[in-house]
C-alpha atoms as a PDB file:
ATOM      1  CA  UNK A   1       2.589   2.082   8.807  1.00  0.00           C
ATOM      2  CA  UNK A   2       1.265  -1.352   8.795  1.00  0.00           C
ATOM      3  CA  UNK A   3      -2.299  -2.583   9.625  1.00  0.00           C
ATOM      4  CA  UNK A   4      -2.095  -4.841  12.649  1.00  0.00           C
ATOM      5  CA  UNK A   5      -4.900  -7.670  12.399  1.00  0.00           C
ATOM      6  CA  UNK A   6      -5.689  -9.913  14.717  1.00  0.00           C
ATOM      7  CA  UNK A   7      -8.159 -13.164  14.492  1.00  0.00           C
ATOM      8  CA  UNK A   8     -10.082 -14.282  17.189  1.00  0.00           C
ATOM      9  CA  UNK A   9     -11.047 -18.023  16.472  1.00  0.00           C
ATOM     10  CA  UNK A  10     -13.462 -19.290  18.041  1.00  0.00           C
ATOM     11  CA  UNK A  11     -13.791 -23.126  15.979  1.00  0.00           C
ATOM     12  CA  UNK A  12     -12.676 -26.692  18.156  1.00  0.00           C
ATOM     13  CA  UNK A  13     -10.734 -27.845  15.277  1.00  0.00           C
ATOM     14  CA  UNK A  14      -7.569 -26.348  14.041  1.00  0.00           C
ATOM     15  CA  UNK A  15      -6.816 -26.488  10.571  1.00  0.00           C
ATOM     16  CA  UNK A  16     -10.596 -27.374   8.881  1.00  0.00           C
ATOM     17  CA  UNK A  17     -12.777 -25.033   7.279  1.00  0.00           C
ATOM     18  CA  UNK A  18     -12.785 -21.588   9.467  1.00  0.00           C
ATOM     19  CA  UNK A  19      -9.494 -22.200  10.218  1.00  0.00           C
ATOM     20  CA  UNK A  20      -8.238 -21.986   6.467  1.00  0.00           C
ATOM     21  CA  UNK A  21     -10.827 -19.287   6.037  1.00  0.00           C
ATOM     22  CA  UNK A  22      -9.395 -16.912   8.367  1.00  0.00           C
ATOM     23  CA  UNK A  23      -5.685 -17.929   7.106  1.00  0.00           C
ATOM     24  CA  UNK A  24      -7.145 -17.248   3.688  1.00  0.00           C
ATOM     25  CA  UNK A  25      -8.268 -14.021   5.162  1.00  0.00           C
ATOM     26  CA  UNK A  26      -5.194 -13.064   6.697  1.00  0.00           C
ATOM     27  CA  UNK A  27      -2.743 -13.567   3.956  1.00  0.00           C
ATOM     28  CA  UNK A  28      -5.164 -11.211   1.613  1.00  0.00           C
ATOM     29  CA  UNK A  29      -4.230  -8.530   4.295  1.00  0.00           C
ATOM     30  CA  UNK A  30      -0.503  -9.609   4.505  1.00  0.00           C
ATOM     31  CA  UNK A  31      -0.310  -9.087   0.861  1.00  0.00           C
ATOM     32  CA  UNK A  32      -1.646  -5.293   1.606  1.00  0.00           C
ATOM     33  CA  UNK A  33       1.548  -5.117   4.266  1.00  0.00           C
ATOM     34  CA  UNK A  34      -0.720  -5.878   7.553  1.00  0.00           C
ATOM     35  CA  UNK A  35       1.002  -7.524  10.260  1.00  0.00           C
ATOM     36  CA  UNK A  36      -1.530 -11.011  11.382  1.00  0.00           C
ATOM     37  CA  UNK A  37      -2.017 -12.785  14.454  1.00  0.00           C
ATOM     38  CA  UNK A  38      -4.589 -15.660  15.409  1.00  0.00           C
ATOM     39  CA  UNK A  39      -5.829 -16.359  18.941  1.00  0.00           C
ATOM     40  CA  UNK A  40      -6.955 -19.454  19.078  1.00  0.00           C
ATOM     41  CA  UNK A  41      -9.986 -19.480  22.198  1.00  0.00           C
ATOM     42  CA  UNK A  42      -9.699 -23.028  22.590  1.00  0.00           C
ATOM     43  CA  UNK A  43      -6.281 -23.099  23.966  1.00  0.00           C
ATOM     44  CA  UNK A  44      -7.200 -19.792  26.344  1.00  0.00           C
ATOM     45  CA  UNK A  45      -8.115 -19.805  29.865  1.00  0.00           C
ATOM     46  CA  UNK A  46     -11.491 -17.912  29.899  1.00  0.00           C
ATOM     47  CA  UNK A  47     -13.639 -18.150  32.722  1.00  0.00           C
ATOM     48  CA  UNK A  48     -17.243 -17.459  32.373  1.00  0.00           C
ATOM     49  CA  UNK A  49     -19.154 -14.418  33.058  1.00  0.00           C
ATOM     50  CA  UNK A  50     -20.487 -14.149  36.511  1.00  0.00           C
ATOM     51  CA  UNK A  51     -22.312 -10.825  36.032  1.00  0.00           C
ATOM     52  CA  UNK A  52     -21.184  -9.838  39.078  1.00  0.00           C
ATOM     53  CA  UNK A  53     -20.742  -6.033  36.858  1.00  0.00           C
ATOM     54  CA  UNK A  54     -17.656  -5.025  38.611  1.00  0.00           C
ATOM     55  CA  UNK A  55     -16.336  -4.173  35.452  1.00  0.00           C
ATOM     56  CA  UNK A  56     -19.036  -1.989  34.484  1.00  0.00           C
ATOM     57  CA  UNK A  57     -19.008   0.008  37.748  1.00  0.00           C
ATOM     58  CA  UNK A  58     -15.780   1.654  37.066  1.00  0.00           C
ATOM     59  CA  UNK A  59     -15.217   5.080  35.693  1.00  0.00           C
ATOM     60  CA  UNK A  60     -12.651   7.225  34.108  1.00  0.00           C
ATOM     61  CA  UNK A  61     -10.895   4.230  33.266  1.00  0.00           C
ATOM     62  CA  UNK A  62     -10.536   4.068  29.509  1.00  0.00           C
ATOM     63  CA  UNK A  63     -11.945   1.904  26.818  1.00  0.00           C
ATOM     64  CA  UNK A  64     -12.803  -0.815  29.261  1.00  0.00           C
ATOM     65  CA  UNK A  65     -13.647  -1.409  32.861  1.00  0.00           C
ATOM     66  CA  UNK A  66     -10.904  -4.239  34.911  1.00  0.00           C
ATOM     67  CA  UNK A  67     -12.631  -7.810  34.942  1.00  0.00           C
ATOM     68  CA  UNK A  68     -12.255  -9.550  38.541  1.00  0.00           C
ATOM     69  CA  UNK A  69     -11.248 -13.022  36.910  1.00  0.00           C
ATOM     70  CA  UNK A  70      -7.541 -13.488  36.366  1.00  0.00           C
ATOM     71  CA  UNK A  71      -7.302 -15.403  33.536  1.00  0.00           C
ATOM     72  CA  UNK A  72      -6.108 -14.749  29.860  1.00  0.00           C
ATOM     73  CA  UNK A  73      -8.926 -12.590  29.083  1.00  0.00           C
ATOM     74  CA  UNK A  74      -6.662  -9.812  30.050  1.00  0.00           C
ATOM     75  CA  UNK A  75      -3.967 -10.377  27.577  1.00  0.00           C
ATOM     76  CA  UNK A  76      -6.137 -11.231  24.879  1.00  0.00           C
ATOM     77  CA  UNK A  77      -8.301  -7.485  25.040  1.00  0.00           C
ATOM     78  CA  UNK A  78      -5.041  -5.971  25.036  1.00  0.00           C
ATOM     79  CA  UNK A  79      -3.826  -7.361  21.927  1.00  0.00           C
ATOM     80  CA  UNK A  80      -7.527  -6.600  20.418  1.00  0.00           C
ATOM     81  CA  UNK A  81      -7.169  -2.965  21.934  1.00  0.00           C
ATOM     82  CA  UNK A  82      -3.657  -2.989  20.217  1.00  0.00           C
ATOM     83  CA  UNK A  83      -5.588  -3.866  16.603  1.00  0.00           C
ATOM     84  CA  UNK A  84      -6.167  -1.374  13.551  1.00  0.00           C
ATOM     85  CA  UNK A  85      -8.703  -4.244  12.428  1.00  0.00           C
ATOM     86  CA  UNK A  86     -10.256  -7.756  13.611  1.00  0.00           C
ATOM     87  CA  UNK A  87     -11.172 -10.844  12.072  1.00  0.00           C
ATOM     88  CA  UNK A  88     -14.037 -13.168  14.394  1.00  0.00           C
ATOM     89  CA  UNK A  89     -14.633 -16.302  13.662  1.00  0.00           C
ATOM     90  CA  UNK A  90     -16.861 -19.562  14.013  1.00  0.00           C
ATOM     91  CA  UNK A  91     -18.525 -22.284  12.997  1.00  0.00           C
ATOM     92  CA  UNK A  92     -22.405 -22.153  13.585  1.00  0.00           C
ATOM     93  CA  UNK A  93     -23.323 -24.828  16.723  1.00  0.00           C
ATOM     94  CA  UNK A  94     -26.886 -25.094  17.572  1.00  0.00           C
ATOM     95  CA  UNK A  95     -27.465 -22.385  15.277  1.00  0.00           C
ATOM     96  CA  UNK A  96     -25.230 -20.147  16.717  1.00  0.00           C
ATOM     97  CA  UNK A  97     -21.596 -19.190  17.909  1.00  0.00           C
ATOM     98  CA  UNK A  98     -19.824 -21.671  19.854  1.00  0.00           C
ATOM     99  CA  UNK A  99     -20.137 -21.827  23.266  1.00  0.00           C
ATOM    100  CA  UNK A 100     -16.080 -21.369  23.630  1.00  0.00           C
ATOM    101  CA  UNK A 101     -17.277 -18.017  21.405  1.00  0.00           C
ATOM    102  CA  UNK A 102     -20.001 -16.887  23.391  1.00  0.00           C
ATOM    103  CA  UNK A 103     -18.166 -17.137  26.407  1.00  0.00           C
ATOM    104  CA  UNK A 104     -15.363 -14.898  24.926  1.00  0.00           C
ATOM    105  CA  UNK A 105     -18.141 -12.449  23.659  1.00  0.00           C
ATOM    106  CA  UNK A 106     -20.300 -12.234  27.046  1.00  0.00           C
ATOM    107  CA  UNK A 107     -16.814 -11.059  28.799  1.00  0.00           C
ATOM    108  CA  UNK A 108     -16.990  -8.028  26.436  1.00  0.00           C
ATOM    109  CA  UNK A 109     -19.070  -6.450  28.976  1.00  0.00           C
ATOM    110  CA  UNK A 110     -15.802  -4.665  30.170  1.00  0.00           C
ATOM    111  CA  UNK A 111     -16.194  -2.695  27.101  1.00  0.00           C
ATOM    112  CA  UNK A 112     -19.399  -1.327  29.231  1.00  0.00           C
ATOM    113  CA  UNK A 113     -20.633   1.551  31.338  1.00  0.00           C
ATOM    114  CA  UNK A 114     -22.889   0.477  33.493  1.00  0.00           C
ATOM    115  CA  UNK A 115     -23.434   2.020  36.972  1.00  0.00           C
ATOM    116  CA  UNK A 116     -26.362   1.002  39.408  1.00  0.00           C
ATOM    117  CA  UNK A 117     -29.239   2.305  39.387  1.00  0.00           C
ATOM    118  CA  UNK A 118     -28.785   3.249  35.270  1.00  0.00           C
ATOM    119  CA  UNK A 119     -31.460   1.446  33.269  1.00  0.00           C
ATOM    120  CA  UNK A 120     -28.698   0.697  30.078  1.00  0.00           C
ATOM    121  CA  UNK A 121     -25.784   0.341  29.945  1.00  0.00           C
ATOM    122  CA  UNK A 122     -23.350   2.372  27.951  1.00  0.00           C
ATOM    123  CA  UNK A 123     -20.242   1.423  25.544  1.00  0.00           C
ATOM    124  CA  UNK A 124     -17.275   3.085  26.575  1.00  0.00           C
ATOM    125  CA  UNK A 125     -15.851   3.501  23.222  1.00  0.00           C
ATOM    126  CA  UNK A 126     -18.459   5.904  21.204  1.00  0.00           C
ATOM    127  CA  UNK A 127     -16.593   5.815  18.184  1.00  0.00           C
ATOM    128  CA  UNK A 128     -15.339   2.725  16.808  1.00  0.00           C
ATOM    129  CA  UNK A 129     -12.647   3.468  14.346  1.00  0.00           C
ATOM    130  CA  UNK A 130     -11.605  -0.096  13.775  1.00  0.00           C
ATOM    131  CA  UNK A 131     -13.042  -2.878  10.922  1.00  0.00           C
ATOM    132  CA  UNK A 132     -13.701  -6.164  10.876  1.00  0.00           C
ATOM    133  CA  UNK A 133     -14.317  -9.321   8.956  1.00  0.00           C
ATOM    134  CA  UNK A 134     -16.540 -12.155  10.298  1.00  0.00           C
ATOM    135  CA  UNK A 135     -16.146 -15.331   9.159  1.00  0.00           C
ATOM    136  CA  UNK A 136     -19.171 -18.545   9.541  1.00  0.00           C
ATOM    137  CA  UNK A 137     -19.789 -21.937   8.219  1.00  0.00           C
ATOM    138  CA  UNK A 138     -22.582 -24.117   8.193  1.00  0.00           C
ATOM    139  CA  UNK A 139     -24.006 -27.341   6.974  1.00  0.00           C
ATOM    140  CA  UNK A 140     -26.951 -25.384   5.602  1.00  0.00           C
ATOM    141  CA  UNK A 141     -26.501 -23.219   2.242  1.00  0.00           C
ATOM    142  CA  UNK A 142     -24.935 -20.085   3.510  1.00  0.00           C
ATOM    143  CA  UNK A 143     -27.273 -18.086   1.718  1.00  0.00           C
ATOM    144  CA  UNK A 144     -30.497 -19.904   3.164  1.00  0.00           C
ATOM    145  CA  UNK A 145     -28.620 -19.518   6.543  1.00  0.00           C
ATOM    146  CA  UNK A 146     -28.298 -16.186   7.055  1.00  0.00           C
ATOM    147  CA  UNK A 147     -32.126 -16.174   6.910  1.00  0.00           C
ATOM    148  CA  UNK A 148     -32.799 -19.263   9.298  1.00  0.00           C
ATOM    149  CA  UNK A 149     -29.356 -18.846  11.350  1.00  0.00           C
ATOM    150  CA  UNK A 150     -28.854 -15.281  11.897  1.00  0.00           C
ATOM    151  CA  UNK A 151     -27.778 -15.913  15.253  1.00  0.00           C
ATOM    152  CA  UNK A 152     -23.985 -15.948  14.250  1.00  0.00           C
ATOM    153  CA  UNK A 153     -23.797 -12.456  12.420  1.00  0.00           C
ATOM    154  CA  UNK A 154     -25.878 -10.619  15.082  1.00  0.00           C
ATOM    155  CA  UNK A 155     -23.286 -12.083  17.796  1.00  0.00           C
ATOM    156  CA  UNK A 156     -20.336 -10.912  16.298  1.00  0.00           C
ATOM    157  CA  UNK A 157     -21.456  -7.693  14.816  1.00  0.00           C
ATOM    158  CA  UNK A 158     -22.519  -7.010  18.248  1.00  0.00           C
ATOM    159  CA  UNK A 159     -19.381  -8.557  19.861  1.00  0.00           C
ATOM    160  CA  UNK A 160     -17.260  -5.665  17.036  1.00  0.00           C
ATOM    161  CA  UNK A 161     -19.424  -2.638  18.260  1.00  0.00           C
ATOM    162  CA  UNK A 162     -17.951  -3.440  21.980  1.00  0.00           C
ATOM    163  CA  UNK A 163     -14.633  -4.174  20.908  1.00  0.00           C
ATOM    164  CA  UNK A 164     -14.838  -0.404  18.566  1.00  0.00           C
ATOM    165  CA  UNK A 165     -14.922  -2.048  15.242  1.00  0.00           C
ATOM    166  CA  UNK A 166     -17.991  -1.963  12.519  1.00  0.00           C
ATOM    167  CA  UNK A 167     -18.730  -5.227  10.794  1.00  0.00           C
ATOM    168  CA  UNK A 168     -17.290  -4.450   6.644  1.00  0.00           C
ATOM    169  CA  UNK A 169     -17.450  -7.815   5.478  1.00  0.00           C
ATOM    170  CA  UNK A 170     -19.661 -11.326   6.524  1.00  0.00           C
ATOM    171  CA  UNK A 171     -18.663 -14.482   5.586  1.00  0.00           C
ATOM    172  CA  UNK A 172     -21.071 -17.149   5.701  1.00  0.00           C
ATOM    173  CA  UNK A 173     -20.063 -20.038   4.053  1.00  0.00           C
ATOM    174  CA  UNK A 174     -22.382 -23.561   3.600  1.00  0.00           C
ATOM    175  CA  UNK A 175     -22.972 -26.103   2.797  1.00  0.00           C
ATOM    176  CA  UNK A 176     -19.666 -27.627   4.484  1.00  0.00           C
ATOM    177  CA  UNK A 177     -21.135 -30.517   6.730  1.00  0.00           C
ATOM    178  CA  UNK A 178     -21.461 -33.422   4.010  1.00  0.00           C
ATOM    179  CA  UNK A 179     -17.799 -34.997   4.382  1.00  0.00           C
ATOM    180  CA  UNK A 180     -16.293 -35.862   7.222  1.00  0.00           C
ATOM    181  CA  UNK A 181     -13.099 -33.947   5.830  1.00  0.00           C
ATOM    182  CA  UNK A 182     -14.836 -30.700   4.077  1.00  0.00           C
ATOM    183  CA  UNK A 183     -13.064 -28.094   2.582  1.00  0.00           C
ATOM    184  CA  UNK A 184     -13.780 -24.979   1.599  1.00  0.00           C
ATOM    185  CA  UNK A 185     -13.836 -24.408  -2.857  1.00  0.00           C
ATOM    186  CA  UNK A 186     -11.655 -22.745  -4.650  1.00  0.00           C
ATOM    187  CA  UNK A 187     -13.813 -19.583  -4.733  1.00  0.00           C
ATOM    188  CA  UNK A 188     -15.000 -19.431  -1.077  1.00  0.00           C
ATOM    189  CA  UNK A 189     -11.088 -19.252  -1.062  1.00  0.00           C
ATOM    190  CA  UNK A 190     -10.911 -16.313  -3.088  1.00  0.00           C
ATOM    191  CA  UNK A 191     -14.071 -14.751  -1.171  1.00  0.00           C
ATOM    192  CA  UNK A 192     -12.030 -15.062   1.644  1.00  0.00           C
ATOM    193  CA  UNK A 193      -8.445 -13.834   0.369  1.00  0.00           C
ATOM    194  CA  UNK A 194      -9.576 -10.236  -1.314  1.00  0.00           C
ATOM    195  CA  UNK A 195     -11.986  -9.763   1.981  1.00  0.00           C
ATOM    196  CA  UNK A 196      -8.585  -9.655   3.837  1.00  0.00           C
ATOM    197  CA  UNK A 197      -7.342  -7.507   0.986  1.00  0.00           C
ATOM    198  CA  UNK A 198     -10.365  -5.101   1.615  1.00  0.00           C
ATOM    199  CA  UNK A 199      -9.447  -5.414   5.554  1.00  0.00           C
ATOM    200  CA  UNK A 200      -6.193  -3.744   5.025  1.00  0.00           C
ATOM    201  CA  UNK A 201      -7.001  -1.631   2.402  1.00  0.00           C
END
């Protein structure tokens, strides 16, 4: 049966350098027989986090609690839920996710336990049985910035624990801030491609 991938995308521009690294990513798995999808969080309605912790107040009720915003949130954890493996993605803003990102990742607290009066909270799912690919770009060397920037990798490796998945391939590509226009090299490319081959694999 085929892999069903989905991409969360978390960039403000459509069709520049994580964009054609997660379609790079995607058609490595299509070539395995996966089944792709992108979700682009720009063009979702996501309301912020209140921490009101509704969500994590709720028992016996799955993978994840029910958050009290109604907004596409919903729809978008179901099709992740839905997922045999997940591709995040962003560019690196203030030396970290964007904020459209982090806003996506702090409503992952549904994937929590969390009663009052506990001093932790717990993740419902204990076992994560999915993968995922992370993909990052920077206008610093991407090997220099996963020193100095570490910010990105630690957010979505956290963000894939919630979800069930374990982080099997980062992406962290740089420099790509010297052009107006940048693109991405002919062997970030191919980085890119066979870690969506590995995805599906």
């Amino acid at each position: 049966m085929a892999k069903k991938i989905v991409a969360i995308i978390g960039t403000y521009r459509k069709g520049r350098v994580i964009d054609t690294a997660v379609s790079e990513v995607l058609k490595g798995a299509e070539a395995h027989g996966a089944q792709t999808s992108k979700i682009y969080l720009i063009d979702k309605d996501i309301e912020f986090c209140t921490n009101c912790r509704n969500c994590t107040q709720q028992k016996d009720v799955g993978m994840r609690g029910k958050c009290a915003h109604n907004d596409d949130m919903e729809a978008i954890l179901e099709e992740v839920d839905g997922a045999d493996a997940l591709v995040l993605a962003s560019p690196v803003n203030f030396g970290n996710v964007t904020a459209v990102t982090k806003r996506f990742i702090e409503r992952l607290i549904v994937y929590g336990c969390w009663p009052w009066g506990r001093k932790m909270p717990k993740l419902r799912i204990e076992n994560p049985d999915k993968k995922a690919v992370t993909v990052t770009a920077s206008a610093c060397p991407g090997f220099i910035a996963r020193i100095l920037m570490p910010g990105p990798l630690k957010a979505f490796k956290a963000a894939a624990r919630c979800m069930g998945a374990t982080v099997l391939t980062s992406l962290y590509f740089g420099p790509v801030a010297q052009t107006e226009n940048a693109t991405l090299d002919r062997k970030s490319l191919l980085k890119a491609y066979r870690a969506g081959e590995k995805l599906a694999s």
